[in-house]
PDB file of N, CA and C in Angstrom:
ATOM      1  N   UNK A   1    -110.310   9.136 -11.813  1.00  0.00           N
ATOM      2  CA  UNK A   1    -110.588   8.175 -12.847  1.00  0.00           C
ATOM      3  C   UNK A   1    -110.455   6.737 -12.338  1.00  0.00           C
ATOM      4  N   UNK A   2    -109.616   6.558 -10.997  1.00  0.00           N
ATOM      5  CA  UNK A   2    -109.561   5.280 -10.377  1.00  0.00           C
ATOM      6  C   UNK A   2    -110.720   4.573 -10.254  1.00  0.00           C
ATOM      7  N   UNK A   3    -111.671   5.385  -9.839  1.00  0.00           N
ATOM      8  CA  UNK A   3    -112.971   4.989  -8.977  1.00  0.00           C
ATOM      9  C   UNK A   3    -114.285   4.875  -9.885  1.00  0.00           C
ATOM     10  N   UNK A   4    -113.451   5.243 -11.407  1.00  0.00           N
ATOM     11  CA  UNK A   4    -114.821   5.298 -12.328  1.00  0.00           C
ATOM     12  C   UNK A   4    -115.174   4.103 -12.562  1.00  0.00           C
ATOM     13  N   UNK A   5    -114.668   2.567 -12.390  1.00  0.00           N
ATOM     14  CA  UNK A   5    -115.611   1.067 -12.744  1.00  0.00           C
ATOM     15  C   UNK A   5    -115.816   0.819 -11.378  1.00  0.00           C
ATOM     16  N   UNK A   6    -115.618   1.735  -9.998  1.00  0.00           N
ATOM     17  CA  UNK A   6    -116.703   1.222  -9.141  1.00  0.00           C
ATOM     18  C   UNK A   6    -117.844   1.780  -8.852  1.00  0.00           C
ATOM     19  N   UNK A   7    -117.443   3.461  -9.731  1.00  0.00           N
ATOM     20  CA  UNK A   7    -118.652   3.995  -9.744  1.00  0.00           C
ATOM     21  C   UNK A   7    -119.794   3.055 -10.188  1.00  0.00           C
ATOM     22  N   UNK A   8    -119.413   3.206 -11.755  1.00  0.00           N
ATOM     23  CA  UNK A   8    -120.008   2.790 -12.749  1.00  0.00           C
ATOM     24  C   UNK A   8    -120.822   1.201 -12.105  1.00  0.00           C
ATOM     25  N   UNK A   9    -120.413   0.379 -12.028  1.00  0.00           N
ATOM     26  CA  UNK A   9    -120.584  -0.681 -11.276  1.00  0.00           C
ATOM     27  C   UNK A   9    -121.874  -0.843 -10.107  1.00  0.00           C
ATOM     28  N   UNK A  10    -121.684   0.533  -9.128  1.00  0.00           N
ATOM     29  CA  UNK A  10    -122.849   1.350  -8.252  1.00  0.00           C
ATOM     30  C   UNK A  10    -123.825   1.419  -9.049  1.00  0.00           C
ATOM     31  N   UNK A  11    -123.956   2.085 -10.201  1.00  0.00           N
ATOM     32  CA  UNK A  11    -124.771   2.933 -11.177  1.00  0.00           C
ATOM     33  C   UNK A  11    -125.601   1.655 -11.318  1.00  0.00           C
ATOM     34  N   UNK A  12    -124.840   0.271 -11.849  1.00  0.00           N
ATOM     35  CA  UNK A  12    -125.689  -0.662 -12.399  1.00  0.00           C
ATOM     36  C   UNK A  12    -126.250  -1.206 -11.344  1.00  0.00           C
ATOM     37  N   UNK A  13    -126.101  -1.300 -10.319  1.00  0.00           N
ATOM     38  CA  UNK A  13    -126.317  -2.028  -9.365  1.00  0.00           C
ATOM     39  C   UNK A  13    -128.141  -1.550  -8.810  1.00  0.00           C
ATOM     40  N   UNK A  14    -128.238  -0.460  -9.214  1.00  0.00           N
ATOM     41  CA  UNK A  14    -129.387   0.372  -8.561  1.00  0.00           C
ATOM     42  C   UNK A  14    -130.487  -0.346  -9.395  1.00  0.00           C
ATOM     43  N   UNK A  15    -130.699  -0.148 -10.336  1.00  0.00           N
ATOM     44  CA  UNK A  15    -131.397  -0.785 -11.597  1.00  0.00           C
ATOM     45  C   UNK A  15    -131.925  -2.709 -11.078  1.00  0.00           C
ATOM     46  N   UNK A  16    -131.105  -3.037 -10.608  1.00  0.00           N
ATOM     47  CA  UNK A  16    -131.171  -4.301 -10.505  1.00  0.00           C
ATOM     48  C   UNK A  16    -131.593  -4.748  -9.360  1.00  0.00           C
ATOM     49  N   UNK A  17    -131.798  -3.792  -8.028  1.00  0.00           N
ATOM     50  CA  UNK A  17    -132.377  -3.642  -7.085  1.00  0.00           C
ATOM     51  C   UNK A  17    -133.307  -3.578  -6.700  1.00  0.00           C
ATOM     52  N   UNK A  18    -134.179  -2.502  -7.306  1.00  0.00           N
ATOM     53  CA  UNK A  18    -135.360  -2.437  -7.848  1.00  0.00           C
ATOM     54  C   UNK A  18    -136.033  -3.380  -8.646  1.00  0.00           C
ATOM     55  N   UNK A  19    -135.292  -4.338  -9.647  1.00  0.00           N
ATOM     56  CA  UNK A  19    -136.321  -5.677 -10.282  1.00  0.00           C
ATOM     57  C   UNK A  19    -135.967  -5.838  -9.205  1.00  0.00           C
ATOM     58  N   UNK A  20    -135.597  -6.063  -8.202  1.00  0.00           N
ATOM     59  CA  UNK A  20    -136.049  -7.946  -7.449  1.00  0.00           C
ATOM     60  C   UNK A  20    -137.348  -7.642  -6.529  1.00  0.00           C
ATOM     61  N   UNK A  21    -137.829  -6.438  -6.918  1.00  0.00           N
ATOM     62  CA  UNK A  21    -139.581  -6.636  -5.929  1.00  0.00           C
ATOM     63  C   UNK A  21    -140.724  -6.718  -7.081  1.00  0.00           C
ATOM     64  N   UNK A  22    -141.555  -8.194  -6.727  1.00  0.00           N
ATOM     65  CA  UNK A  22    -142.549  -8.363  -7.531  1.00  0.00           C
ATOM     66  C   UNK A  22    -143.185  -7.130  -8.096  1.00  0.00           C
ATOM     67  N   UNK A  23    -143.847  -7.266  -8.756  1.00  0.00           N
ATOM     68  CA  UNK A  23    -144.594  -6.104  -9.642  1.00  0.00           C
ATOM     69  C   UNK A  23    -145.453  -5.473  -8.335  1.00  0.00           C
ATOM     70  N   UNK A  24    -146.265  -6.252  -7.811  1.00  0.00           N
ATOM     71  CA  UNK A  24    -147.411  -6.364  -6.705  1.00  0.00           C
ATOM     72  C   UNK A  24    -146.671  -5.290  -5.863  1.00  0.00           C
ATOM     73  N   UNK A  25    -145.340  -4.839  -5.210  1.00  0.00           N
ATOM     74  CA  UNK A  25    -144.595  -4.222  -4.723  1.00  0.00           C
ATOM     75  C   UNK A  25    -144.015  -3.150  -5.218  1.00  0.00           C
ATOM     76  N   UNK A  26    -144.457  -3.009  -6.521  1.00  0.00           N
ATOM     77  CA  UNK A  26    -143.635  -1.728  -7.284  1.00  0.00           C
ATOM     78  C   UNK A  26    -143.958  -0.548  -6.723  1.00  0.00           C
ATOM     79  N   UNK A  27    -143.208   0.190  -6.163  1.00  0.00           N
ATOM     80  CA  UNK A  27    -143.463   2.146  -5.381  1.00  0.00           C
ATOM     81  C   UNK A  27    -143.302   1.470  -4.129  1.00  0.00           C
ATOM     82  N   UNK A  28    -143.197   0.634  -3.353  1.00  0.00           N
ATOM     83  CA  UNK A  28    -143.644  -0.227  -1.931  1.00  0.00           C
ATOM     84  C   UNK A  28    -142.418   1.194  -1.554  1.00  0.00           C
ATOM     85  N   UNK A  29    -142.826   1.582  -0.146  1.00  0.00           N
ATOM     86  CA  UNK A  29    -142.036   2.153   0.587  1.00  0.00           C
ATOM     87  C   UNK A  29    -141.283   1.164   1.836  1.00  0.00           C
ATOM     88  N   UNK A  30    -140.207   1.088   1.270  1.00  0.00           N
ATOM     89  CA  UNK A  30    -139.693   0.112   2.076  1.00  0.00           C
ATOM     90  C   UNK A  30    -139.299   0.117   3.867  1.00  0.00           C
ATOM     91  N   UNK A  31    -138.936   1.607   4.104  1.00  0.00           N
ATOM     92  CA  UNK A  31    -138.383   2.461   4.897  1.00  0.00           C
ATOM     93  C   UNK A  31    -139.803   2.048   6.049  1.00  0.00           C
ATOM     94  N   UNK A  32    -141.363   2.694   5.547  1.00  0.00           N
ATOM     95  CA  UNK A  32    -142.103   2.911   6.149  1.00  0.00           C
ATOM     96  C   UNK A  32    -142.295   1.580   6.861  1.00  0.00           C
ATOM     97  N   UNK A  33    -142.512   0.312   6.191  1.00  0.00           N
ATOM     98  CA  UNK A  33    -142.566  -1.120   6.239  1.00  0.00           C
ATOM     99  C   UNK A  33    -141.715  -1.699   7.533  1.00  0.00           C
ATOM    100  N   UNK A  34    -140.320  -0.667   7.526  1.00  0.00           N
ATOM    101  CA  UNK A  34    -140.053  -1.485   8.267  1.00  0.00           C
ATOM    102  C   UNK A  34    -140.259  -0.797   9.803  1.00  0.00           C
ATOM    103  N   UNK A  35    -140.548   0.740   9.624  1.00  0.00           N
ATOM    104  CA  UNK A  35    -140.930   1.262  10.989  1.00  0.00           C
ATOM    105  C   UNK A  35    -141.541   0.626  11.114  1.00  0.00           C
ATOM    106  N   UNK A  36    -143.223   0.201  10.371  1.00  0.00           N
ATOM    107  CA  UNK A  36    -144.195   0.035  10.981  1.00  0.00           C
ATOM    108  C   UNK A  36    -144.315  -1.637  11.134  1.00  0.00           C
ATOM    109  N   UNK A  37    -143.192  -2.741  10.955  1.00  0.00           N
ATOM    110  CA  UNK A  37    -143.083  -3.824  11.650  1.00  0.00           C
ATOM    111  C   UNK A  37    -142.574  -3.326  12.843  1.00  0.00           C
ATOM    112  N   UNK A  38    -141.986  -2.327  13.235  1.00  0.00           N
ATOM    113  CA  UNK A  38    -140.968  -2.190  14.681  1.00  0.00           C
ATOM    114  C   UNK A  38    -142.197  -1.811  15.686  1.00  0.00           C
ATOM    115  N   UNK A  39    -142.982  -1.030  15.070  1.00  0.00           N
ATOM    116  CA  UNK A  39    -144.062  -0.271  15.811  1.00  0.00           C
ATOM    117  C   UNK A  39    -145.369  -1.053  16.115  1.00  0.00           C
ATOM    118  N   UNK A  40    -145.234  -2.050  15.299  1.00  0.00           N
ATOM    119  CA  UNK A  40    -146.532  -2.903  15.902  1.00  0.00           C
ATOM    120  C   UNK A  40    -145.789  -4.203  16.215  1.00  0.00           C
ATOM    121  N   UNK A  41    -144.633  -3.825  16.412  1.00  0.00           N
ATOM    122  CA  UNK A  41    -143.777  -5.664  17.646  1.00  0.00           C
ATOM    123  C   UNK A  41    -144.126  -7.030  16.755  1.00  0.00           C
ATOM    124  N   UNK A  42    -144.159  -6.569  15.505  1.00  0.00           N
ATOM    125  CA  UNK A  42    -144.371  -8.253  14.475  1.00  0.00           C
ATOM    126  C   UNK A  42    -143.833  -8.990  15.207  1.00  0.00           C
ATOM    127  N   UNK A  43    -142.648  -8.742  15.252  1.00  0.00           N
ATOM    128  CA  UNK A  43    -141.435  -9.645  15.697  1.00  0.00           C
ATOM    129  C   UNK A  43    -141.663 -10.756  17.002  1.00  0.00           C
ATOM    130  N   UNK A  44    -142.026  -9.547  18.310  1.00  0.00           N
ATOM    131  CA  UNK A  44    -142.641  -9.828  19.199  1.00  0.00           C
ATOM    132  C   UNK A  44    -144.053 -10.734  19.525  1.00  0.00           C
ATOM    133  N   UNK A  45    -144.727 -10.510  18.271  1.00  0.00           N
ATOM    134  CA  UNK A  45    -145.976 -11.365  18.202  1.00  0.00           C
ATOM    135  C   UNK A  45    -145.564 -12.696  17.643  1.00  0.00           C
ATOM    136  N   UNK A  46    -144.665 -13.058  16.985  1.00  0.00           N
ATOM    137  CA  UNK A  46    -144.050 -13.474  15.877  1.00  0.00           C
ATOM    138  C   UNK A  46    -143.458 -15.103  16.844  1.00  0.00           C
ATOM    139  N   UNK A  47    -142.541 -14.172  17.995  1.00  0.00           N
ATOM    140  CA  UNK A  47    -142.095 -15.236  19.254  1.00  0.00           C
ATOM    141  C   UNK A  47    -142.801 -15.465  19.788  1.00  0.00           C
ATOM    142  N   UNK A  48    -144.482 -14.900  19.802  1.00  0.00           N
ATOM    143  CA  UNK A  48    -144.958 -15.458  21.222  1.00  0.00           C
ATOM    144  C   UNK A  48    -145.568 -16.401  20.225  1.00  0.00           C
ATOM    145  N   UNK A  49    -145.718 -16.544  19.315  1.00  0.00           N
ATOM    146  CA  UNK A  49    -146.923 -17.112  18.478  1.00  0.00           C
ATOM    147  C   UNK A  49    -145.736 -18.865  18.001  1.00  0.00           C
ATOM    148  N   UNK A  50    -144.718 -18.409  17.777  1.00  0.00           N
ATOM    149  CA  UNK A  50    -143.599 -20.103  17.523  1.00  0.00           C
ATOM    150  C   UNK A  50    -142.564 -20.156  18.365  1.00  0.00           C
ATOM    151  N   UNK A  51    -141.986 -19.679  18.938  1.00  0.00           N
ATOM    152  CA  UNK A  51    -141.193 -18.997  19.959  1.00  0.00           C
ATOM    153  C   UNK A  51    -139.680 -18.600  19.174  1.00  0.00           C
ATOM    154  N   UNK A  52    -138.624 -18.864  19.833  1.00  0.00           N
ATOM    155  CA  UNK A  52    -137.793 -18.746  19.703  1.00  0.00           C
ATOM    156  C   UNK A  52    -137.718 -17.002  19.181  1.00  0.00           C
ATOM    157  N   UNK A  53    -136.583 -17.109  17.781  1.00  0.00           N
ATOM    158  CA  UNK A  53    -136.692 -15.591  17.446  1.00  0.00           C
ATOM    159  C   UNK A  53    -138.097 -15.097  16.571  1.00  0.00           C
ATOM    160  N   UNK A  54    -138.784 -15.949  15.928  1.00  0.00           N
ATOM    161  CA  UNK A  54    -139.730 -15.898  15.263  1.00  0.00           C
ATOM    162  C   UNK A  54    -139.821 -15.770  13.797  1.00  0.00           C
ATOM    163  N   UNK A  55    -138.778 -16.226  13.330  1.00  0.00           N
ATOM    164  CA  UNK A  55    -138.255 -16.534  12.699  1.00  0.00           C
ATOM    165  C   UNK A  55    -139.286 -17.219  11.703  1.00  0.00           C
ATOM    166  N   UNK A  56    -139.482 -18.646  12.821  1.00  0.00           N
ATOM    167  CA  UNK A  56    -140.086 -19.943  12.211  1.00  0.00           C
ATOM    168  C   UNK A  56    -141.370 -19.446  11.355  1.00  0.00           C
ATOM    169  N   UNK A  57    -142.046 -18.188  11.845  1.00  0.00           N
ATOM    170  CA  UNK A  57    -142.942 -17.905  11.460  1.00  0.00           C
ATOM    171  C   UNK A  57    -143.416 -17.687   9.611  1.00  0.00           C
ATOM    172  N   UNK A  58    -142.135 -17.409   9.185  1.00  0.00           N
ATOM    173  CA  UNK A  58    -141.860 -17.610   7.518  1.00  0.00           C
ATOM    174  C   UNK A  58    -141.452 -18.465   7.220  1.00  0.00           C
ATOM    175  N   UNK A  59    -142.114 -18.248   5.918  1.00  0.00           N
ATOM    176  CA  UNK A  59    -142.192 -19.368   5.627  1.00  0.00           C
ATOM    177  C   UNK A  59    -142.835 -21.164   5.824  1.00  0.00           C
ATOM    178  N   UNK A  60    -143.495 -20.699   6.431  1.00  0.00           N
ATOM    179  CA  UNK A  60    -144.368 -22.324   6.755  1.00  0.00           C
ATOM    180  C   UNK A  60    -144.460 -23.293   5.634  1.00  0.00           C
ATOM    181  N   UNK A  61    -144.276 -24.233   5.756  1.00  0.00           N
ATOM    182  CA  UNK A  61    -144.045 -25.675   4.486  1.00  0.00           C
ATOM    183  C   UNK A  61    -145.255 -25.114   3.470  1.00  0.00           C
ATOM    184  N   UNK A  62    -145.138 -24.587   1.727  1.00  0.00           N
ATOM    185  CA  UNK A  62    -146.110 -24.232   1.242  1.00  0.00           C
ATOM    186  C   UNK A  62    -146.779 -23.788   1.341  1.00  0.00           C
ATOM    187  N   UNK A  63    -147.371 -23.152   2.863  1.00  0.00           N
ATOM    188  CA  UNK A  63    -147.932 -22.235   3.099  1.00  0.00           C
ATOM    189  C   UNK A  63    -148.386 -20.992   2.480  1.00  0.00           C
ATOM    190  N   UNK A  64    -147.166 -20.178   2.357  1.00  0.00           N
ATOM    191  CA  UNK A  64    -147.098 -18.608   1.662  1.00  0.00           C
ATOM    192  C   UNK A  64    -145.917 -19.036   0.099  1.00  0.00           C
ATOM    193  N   UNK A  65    -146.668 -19.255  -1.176  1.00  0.00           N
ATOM    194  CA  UNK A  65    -145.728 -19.355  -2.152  1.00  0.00           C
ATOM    195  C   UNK A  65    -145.773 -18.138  -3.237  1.00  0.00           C
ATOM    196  N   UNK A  66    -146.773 -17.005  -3.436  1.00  0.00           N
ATOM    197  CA  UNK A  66    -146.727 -16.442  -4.050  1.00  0.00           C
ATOM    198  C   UNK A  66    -146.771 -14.542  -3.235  1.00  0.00           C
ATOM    199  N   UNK A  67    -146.355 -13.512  -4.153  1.00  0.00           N
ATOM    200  CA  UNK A  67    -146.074 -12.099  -3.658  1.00  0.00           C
ATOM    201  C   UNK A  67    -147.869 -11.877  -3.138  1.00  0.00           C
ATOM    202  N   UNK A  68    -148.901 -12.750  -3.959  1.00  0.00           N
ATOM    203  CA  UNK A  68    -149.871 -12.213  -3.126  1.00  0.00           C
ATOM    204  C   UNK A  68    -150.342 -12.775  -1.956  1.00  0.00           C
ATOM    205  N   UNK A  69    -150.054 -14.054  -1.822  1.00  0.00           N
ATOM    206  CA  UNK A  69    -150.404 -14.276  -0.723  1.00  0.00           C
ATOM    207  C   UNK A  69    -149.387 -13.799   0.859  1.00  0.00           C
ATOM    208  N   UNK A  70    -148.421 -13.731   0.408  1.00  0.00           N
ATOM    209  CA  UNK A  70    -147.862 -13.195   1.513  1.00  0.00           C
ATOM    210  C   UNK A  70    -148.111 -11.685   1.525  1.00  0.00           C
ATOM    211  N   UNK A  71    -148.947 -10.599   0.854  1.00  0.00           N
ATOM    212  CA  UNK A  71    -149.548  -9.797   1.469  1.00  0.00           C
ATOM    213  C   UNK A  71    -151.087  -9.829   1.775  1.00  0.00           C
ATOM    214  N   UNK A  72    -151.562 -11.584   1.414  1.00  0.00           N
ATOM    215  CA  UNK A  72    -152.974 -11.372   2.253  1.00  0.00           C
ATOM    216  C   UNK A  72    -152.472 -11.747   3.349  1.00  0.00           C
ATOM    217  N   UNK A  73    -151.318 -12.335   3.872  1.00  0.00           N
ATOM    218  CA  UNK A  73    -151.238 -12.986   5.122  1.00  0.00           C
ATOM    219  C   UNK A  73    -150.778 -11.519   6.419  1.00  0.00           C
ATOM    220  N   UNK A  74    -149.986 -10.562   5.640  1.00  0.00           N
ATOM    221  CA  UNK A  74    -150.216  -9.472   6.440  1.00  0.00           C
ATOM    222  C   UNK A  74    -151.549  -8.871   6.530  1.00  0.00           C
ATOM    223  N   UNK A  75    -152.197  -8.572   5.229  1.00  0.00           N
ATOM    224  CA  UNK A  75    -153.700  -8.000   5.592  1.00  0.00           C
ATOM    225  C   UNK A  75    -154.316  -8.841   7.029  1.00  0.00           C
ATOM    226  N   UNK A  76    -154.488 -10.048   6.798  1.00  0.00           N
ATOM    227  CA  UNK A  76    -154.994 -10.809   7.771  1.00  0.00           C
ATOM    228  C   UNK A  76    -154.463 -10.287   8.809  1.00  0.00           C
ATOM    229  N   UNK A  77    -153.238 -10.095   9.362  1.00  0.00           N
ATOM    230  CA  UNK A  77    -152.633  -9.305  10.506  1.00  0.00           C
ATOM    231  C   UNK A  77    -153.243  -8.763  11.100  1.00  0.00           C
ATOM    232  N   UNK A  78    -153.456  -7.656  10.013  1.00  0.00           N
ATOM    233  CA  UNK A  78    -153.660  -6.024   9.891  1.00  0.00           C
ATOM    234  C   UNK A  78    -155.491  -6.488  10.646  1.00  0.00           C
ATOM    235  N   UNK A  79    -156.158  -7.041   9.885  1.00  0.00           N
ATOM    236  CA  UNK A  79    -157.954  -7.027  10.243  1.00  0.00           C
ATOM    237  C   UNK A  79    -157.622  -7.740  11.707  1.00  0.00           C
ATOM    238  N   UNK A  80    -157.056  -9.168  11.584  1.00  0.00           N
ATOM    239  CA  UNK A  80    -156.741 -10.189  13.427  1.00  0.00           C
ATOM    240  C   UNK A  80    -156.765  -8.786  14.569  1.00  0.00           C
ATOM    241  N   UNK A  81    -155.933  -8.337  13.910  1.00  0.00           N
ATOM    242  CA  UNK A  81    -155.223  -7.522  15.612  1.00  0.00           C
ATOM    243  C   UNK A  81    -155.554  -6.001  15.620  1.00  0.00           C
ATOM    244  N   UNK A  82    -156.901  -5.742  14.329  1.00  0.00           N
ATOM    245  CA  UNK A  82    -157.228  -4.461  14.391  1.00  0.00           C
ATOM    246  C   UNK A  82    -156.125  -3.309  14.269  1.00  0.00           C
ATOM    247  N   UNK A  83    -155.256  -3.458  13.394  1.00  0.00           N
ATOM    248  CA  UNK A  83    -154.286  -2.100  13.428  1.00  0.00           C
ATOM    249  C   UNK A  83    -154.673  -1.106  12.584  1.00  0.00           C
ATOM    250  N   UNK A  84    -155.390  -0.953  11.845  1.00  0.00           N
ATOM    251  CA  UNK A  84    -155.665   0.025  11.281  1.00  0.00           C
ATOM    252  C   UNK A  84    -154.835   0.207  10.210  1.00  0.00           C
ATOM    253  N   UNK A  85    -154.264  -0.297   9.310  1.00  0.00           N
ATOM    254  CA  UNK A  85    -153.387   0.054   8.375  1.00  0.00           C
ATOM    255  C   UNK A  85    -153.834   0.022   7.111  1.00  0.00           C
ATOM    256  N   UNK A  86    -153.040   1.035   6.505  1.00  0.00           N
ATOM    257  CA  UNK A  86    -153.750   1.224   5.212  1.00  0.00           C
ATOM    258  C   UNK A  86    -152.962   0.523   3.984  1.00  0.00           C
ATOM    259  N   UNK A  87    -153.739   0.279   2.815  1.00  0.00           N
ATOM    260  CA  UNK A  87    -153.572  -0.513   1.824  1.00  0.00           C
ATOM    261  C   UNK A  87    -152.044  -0.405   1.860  1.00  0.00           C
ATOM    262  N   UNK A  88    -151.497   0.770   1.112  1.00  0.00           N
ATOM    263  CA  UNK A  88    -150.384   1.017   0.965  1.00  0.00           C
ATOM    264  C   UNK A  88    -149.226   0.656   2.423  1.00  0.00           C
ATOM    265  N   UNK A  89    -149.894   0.496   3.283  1.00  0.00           N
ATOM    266  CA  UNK A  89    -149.007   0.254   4.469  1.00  0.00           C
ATOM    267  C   UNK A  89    -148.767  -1.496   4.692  1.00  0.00           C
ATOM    268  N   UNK A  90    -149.519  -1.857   4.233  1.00  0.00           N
ATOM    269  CA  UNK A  90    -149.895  -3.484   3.881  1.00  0.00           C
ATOM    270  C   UNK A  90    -149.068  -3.673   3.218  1.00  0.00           C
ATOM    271  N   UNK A  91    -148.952  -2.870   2.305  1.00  0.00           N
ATOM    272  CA  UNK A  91    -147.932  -3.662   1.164  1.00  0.00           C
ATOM    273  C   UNK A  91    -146.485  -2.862   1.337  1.00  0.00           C
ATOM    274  N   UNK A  92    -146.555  -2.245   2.239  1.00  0.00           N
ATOM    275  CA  UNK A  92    -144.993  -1.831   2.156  1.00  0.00           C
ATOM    276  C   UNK A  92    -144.350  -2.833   2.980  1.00  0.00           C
ATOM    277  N   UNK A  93    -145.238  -3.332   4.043  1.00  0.00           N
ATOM    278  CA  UNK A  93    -144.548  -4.456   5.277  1.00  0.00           C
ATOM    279  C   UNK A  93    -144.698  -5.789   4.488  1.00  0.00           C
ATOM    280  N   UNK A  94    -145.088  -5.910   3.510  1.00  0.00           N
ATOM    281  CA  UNK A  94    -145.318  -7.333   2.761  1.00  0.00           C
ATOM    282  C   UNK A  94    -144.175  -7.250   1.769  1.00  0.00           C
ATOM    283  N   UNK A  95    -143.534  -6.387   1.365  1.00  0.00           N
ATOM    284  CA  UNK A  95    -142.526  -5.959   0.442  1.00  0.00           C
ATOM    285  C   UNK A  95    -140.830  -5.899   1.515  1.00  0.00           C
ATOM    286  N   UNK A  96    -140.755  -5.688   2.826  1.00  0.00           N
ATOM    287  CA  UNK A  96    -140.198  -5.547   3.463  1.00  0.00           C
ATOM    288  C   UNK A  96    -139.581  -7.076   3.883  1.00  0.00           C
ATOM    289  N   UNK A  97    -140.938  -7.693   3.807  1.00  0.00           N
ATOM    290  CA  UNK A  97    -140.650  -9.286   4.287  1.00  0.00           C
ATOM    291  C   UNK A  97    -140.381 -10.304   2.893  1.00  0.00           C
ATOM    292  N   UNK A  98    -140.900  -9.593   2.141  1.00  0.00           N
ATOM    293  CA  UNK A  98    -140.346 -10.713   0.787  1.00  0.00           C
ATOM    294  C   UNK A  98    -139.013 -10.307   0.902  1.00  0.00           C
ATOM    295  N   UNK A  99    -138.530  -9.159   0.583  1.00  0.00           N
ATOM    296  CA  UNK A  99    -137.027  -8.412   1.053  1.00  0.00           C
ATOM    297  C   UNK A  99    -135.858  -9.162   1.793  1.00  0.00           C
ATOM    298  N   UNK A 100    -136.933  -9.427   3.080  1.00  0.00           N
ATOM    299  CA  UNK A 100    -135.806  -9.667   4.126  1.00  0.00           C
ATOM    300  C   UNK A 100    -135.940 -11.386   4.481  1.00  0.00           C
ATOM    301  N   UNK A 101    -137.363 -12.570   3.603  1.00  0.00           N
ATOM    302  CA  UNK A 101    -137.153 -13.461   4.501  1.00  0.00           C
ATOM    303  C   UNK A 101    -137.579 -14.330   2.639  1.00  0.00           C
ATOM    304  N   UNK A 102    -138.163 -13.815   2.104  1.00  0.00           N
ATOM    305  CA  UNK A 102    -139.356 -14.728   0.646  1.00  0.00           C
ATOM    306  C   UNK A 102    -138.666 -14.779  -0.111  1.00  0.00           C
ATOM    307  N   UNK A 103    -138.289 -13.816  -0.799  1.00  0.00           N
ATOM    308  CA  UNK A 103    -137.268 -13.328  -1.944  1.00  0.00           C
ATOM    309  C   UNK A 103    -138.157 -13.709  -3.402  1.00  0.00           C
ATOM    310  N   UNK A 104    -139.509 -13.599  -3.142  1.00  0.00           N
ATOM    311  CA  UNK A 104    -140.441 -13.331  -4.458  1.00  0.00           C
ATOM    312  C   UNK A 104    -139.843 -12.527  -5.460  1.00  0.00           C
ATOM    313  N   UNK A 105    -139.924 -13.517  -6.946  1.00  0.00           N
ATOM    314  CA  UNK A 105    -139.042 -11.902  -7.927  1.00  0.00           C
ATOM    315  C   UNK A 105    -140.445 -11.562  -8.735  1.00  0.00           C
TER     316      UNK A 105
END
């Protein structure tokens, strides 16, 4: 019974996790998103393209302000460098990066 308001607490926490990805992202597989940044070296393209960690690459001054444009800016990726990825794979790595760098609600 100790552990039942941190359960409980867990419980709410899940719910609230899930809002913070735009609608545009709703089902996004997040997991897949982020293999398939590891597997096509974003990161790596990312430094050669501003250097450092690549970081700089998000976010550009006004650049990317809304959940859709930062998944046309992966589509664009996706057609630039010919990867072959599919819709749903687009938007799982565009959901991955609002996640980890945009924080689009």
């Amino acid at each position: 019974m100790k552990n039942l308001p941190l359960f409980l607490l867990s419980m709410l926490m899940l719910p609230l996790q899930a809002q913070e990805l735009p609608a545009l992202y709703s089902g996004a597989d997040l997991k897949l998103g982020e293999k398939l940044i590891a597997e096509n070296k974003c990161s790596a393209c990312h430094q050669q393209k501003v250097g450092g960690d690549g970081s700089a690459m998000y976010k550009p001054a006004g650049r990317l302000n809304t959940p859709g444009l930062l998944r046309g800016m992966v589509e664009q990726c996706n057609t630039e460098l010919n990867l072959g990825l599919f819709p749903e794979e687009v938007t799982s790595i565009a959901a991955v990066l609002n996640r980890d760098h945009y924080r689009f609600k």
